[in-house]
C-alpha atoms as a PDB file:
ATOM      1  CA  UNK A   1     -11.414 -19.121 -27.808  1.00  0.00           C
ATOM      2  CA  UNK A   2     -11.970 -17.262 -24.395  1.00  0.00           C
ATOM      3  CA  UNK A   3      -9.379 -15.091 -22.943  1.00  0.00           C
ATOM      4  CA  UNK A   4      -8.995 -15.941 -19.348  1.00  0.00           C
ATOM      5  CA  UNK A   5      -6.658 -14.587 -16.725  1.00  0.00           C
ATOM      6  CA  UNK A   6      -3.644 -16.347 -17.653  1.00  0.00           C
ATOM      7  CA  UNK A   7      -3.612 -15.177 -20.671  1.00  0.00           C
ATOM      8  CA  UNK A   8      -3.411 -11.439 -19.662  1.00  0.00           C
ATOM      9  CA  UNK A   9      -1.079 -12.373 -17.486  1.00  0.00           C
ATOM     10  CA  UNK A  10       1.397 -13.528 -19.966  1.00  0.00           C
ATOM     11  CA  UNK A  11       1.654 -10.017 -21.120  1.00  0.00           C
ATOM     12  CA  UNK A  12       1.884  -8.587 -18.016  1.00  0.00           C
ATOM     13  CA  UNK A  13       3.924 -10.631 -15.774  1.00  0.00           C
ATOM     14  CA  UNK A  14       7.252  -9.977 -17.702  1.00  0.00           C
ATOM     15  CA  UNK A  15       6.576  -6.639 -16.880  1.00  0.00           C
ATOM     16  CA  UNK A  16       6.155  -6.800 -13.425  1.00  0.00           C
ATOM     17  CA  UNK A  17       9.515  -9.308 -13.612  1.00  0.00           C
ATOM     18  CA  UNK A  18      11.168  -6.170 -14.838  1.00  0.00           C
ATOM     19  CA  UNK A  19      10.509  -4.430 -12.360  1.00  0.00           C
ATOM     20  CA  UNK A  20      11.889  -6.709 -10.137  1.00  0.00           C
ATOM     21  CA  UNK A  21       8.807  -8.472  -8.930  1.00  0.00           C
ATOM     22  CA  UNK A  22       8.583 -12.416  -8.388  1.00  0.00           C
ATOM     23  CA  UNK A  23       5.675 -14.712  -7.878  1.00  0.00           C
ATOM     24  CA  UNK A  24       3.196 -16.372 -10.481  1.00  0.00           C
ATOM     25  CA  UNK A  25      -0.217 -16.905 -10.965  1.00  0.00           C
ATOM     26  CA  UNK A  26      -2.470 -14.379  -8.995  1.00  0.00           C
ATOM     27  CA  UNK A  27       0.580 -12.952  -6.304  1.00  0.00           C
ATOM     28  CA  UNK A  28       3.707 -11.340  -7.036  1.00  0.00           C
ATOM     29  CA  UNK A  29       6.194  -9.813  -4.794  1.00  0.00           C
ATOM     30  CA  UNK A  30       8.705  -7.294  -5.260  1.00  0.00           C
ATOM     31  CA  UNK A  31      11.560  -7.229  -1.787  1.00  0.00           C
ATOM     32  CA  UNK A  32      14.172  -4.936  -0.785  1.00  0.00           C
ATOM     33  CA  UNK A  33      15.658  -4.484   2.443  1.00  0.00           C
ATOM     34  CA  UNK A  34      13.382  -2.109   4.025  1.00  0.00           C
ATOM     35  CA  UNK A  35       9.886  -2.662   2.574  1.00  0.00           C
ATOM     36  CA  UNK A  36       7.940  -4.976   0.119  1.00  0.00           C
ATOM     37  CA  UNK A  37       5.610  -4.628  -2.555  1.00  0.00           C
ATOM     38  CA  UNK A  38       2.695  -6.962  -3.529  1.00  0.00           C
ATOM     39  CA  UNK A  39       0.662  -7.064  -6.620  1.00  0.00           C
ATOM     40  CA  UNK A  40      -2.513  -9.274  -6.629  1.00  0.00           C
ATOM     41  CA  UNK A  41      -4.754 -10.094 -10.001  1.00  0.00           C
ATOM     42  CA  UNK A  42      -8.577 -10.321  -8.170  1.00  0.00           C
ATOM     43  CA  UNK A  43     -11.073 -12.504  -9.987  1.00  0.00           C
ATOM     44  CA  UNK A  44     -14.374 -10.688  -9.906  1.00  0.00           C
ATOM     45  CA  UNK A  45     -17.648 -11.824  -8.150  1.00  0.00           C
ATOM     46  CA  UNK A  46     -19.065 -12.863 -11.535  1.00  0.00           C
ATOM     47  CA  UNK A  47     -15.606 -14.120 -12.654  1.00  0.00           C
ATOM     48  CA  UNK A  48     -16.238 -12.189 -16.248  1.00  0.00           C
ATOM     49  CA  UNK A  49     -13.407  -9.230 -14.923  1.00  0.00           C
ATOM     50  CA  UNK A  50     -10.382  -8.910 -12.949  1.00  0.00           C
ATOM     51  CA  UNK A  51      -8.892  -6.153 -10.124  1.00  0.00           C
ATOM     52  CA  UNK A  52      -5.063  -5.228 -10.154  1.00  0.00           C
ATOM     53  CA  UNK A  53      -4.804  -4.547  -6.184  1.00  0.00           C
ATOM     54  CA  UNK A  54      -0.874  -2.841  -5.570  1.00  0.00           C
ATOM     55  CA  UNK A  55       0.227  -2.714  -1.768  1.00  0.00           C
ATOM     56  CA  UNK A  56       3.254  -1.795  -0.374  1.00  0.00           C
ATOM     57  CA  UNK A  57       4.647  -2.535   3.494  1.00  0.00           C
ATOM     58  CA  UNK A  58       7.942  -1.077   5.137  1.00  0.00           C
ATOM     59  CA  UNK A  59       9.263  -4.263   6.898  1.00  0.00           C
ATOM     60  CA  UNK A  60      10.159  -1.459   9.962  1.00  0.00           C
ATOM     61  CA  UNK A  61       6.802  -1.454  11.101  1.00  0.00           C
ATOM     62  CA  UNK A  62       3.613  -3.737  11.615  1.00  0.00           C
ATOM     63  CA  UNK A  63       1.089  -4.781   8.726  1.00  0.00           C
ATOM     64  CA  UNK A  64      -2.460  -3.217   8.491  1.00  0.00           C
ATOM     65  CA  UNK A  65      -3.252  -6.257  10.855  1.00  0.00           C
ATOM     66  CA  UNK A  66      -1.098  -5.711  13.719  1.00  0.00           C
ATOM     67  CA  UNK A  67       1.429  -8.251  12.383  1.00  0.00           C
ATOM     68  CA  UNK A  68       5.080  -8.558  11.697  1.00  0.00           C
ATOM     69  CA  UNK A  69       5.400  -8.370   7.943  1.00  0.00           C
ATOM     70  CA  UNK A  70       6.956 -11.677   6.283  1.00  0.00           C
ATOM     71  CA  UNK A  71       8.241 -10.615   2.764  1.00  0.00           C
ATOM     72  CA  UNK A  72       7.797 -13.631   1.522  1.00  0.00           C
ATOM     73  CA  UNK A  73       4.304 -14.656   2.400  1.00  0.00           C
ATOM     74  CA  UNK A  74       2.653 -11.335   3.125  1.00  0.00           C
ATOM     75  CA  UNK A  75      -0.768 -10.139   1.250  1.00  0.00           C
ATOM     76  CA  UNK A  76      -1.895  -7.307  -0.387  1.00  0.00           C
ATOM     77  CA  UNK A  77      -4.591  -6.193   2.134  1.00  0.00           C
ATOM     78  CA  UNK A  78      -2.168  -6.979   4.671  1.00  0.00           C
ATOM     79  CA  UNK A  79       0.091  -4.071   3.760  1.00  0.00           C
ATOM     80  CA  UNK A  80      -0.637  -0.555   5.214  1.00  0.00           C
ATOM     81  CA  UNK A  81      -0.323   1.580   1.916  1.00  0.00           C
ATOM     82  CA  UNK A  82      -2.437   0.185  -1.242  1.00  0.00           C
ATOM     83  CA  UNK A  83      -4.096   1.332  -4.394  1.00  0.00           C
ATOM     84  CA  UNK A  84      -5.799  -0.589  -6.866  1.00  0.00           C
ATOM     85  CA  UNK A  85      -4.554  -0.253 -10.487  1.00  0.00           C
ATOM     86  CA  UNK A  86      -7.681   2.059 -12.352  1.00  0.00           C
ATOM     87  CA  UNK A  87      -9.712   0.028 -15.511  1.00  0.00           C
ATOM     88  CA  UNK A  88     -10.167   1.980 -18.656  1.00  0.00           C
ATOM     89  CA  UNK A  89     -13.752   2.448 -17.791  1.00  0.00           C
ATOM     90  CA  UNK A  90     -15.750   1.722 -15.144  1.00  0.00           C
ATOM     91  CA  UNK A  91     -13.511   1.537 -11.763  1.00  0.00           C
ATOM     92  CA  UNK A  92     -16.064  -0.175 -10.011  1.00  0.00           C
ATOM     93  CA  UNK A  93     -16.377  -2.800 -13.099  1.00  0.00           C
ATOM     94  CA  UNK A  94     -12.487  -4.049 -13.265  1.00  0.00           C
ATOM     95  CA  UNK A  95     -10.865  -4.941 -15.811  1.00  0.00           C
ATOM     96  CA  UNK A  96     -12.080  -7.196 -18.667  1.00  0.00           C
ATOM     97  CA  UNK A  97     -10.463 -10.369 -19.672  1.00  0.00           C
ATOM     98  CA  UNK A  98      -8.580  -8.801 -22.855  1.00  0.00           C
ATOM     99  CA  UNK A  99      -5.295  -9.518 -24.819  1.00  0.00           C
ATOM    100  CA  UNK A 100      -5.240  -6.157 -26.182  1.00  0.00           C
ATOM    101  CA  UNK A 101      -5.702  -4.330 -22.815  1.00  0.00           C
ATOM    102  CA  UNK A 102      -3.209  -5.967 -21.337  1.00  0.00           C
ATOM    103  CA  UNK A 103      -0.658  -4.125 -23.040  1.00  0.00           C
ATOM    104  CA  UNK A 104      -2.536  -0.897 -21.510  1.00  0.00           C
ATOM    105  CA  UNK A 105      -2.167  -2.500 -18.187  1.00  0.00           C
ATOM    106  CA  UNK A 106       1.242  -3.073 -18.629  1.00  0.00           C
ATOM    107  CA  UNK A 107       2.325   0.206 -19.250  1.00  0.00           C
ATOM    108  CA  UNK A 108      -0.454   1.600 -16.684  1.00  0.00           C
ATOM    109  CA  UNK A 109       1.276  -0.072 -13.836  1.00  0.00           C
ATOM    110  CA  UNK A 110       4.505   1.144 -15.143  1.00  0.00           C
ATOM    111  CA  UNK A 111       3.128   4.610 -14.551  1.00  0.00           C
ATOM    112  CA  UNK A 112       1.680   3.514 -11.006  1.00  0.00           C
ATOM    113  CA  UNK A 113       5.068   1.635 -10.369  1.00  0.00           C
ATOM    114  CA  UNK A 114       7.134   5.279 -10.519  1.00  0.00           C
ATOM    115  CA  UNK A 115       4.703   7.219  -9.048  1.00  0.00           C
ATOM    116  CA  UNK A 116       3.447   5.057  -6.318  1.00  0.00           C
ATOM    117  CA  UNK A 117       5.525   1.943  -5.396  1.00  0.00           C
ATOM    118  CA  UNK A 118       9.088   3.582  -5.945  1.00  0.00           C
ATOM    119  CA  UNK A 119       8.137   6.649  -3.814  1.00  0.00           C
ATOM    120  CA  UNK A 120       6.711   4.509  -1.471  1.00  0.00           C
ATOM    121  CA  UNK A 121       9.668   1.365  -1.175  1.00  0.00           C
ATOM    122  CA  UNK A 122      11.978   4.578  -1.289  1.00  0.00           C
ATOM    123  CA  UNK A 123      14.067   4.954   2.527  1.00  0.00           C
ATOM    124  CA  UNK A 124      14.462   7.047   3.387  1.00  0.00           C
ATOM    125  CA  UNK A 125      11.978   9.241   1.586  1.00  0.00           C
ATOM    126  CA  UNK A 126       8.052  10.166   0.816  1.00  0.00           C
ATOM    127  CA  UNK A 127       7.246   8.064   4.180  1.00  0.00           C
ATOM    128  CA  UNK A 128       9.986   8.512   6.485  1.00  0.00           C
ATOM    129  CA  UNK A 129       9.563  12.504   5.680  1.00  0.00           C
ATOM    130  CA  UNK A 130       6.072  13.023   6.103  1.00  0.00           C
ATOM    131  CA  UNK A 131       4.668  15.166   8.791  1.00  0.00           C
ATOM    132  CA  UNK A 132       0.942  16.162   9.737  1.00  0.00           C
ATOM    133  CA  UNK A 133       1.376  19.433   8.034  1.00  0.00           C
ATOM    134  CA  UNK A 134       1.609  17.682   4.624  1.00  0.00           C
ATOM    135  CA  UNK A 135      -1.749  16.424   5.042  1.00  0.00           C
ATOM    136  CA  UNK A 136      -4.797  18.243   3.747  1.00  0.00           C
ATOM    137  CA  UNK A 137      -7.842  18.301   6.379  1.00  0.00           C
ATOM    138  CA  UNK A 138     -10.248  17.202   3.380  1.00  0.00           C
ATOM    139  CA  UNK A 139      -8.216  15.715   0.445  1.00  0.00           C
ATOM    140  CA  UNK A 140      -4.763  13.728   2.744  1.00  0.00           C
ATOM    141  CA  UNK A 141      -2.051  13.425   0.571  1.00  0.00           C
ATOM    142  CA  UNK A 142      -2.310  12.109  -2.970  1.00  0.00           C
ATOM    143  CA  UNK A 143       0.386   9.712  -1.836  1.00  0.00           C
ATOM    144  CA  UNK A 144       0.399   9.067   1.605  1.00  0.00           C
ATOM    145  CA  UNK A 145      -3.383   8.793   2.180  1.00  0.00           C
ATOM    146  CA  UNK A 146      -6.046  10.650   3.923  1.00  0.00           C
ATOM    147  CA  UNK A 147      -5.980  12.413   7.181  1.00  0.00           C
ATOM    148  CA  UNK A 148      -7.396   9.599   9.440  1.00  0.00           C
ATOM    149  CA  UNK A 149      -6.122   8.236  13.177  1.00  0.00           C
ATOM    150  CA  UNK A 150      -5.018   4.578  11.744  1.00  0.00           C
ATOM    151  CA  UNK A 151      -3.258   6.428   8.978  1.00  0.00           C
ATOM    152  CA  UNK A 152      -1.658   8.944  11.136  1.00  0.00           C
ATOM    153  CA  UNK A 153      -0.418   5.736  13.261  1.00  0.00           C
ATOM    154  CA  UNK A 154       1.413   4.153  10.558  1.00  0.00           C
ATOM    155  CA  UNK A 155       3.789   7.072  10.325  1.00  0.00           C
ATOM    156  CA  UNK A 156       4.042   7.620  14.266  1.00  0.00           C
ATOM    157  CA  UNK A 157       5.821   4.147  13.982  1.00  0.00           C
ATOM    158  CA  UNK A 158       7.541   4.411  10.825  1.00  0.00           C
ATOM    159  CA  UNK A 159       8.808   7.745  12.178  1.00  0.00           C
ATOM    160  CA  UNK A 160       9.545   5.817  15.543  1.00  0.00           C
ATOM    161  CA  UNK A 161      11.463   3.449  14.069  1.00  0.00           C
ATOM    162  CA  UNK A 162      13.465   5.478  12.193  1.00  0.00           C
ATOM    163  CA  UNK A 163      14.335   7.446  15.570  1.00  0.00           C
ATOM    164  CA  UNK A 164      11.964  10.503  14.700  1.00  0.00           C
ATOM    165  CA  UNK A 165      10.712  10.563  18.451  1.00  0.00           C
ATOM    166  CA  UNK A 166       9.266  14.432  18.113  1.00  0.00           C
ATOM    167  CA  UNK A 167       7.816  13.288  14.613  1.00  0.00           C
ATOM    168  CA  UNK A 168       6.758  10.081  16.241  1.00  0.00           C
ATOM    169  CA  UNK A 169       4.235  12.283  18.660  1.00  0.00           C
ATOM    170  CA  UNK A 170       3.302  14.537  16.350  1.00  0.00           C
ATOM    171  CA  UNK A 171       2.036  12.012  14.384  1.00  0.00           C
ATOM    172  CA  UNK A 172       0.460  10.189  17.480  1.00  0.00           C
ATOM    173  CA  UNK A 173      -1.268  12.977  18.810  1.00  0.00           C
ATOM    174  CA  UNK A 174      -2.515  14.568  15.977  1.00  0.00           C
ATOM    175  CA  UNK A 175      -4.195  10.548  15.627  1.00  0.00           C
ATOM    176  CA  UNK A 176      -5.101  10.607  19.311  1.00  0.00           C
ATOM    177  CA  UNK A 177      -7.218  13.901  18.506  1.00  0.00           C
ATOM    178  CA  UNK A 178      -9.647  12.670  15.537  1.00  0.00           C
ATOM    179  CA  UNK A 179      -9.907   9.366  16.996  1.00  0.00           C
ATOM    180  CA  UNK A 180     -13.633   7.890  17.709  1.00  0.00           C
ATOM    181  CA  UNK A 181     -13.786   7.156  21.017  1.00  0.00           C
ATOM    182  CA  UNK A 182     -15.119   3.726  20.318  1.00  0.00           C
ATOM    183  CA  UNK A 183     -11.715   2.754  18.577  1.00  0.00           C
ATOM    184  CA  UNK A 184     -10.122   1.436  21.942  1.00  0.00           C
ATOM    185  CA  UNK A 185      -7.548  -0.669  20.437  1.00  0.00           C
ATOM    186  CA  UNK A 186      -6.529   2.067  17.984  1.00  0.00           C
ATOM    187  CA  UNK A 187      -6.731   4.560  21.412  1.00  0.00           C
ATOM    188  CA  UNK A 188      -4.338   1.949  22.931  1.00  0.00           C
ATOM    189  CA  UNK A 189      -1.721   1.286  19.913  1.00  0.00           C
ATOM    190  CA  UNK A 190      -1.370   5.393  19.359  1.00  0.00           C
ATOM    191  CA  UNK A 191      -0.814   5.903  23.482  1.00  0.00           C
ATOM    192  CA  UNK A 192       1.640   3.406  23.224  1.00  0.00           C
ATOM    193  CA  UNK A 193       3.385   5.067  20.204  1.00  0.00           C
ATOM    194  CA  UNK A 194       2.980   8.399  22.351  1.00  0.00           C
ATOM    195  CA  UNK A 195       4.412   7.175  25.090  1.00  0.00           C
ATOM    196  CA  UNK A 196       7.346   5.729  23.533  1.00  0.00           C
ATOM    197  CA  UNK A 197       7.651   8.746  21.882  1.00  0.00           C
ATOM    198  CA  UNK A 198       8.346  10.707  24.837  1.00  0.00           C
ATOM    199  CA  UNK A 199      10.650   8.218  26.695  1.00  0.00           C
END
């Protein structure tokens, strides 16, 4: 008999429960007061593998789409930090439709539960601490994400919101200064934060 999705699931979604997530199927949420955390099971073009996508959202700030994040119905490309969960092999590939991998996913989203999601969900913490000086010009920050403008915005608001105003503009500006020109409405959303800022 074919192993298909649900099966692999029935390893790993006790796990995830452990953890505090909640959901079935495809979607499961983990929610805390300030931020939430969604894990998504992606079927493959082809259908013959599967992607573990991981995203996590403070609930302080809005979603990668300019929304305001609802715990309870939000999606994983929604949220402003994600990862996807690595395959044994190929990356690109997925992972395959296997009983006795999904005991290796399990524990391999244990290990990207503690060293991504926790840090992450954690406030305050990695995100409400981060400044412009922690990111590398060429390799970001193995955490927090590369060195780009829509990046940089992200923390201008989380450290807005937090009442960071002079971490708020660093953040802004430091956006406002490797951002195309083209990118109006990114332009806009990080003068805004700027200007707030300096209120």
């Amino acid at each position: 008999m074919s192993v298909v999705l649900k099966d692999v699931l029935a390893v790993v979604a006790p796990r995830l429960r452990a953890h505090g997530y909640k959901g079935s199927g495809q979607n499961y949420r983990l929610v805390d007061e300030n931020a939430v955390s969604v894990v998504n099971f992606q079927k493959s073009s082809g259908g013959e593998r599967f992607y573990v996508n991981v995203g996590v959202q403070p609930l302080f700030v809005p979603t990668e789409g300019e929304s305001t994040p609802d715990a309870k119905k939000i999606k994983e490309p929604e949220c402003i930090f994600h990862t996807r969960l690595k395959p044994p092999q190929n990356a690109m590939a997925g992972w395959p439709y296997s009983v006795d991998l999904a005991e290796q996913l399990a524990a391999d989203f244990d290990d990207l539960h503690a060293t991504f999601v926790q840090p992450l969900m954690t406030i305050p913490g990695p995100v409400t601490e981060a400044s412009v000086g922690d990111f590398d010009e060429h390799t970001g920050h193995p955490l927090l994400g590369a060195r780009h403008a829509r990046n940089f915005l992200h923390f201008a608001r989380i450290s807005l919101a937090r009442g960071n105003t002079e971490r708020a503009a660093e953040f802004s500006q430091a956006a406002i200064d490797i951002c195309p020109e083209r990118a109006s409405t990114l332009l806009h959303h990080l003068k805004d934060v700027l200007a707030r800022a300096s209120l």
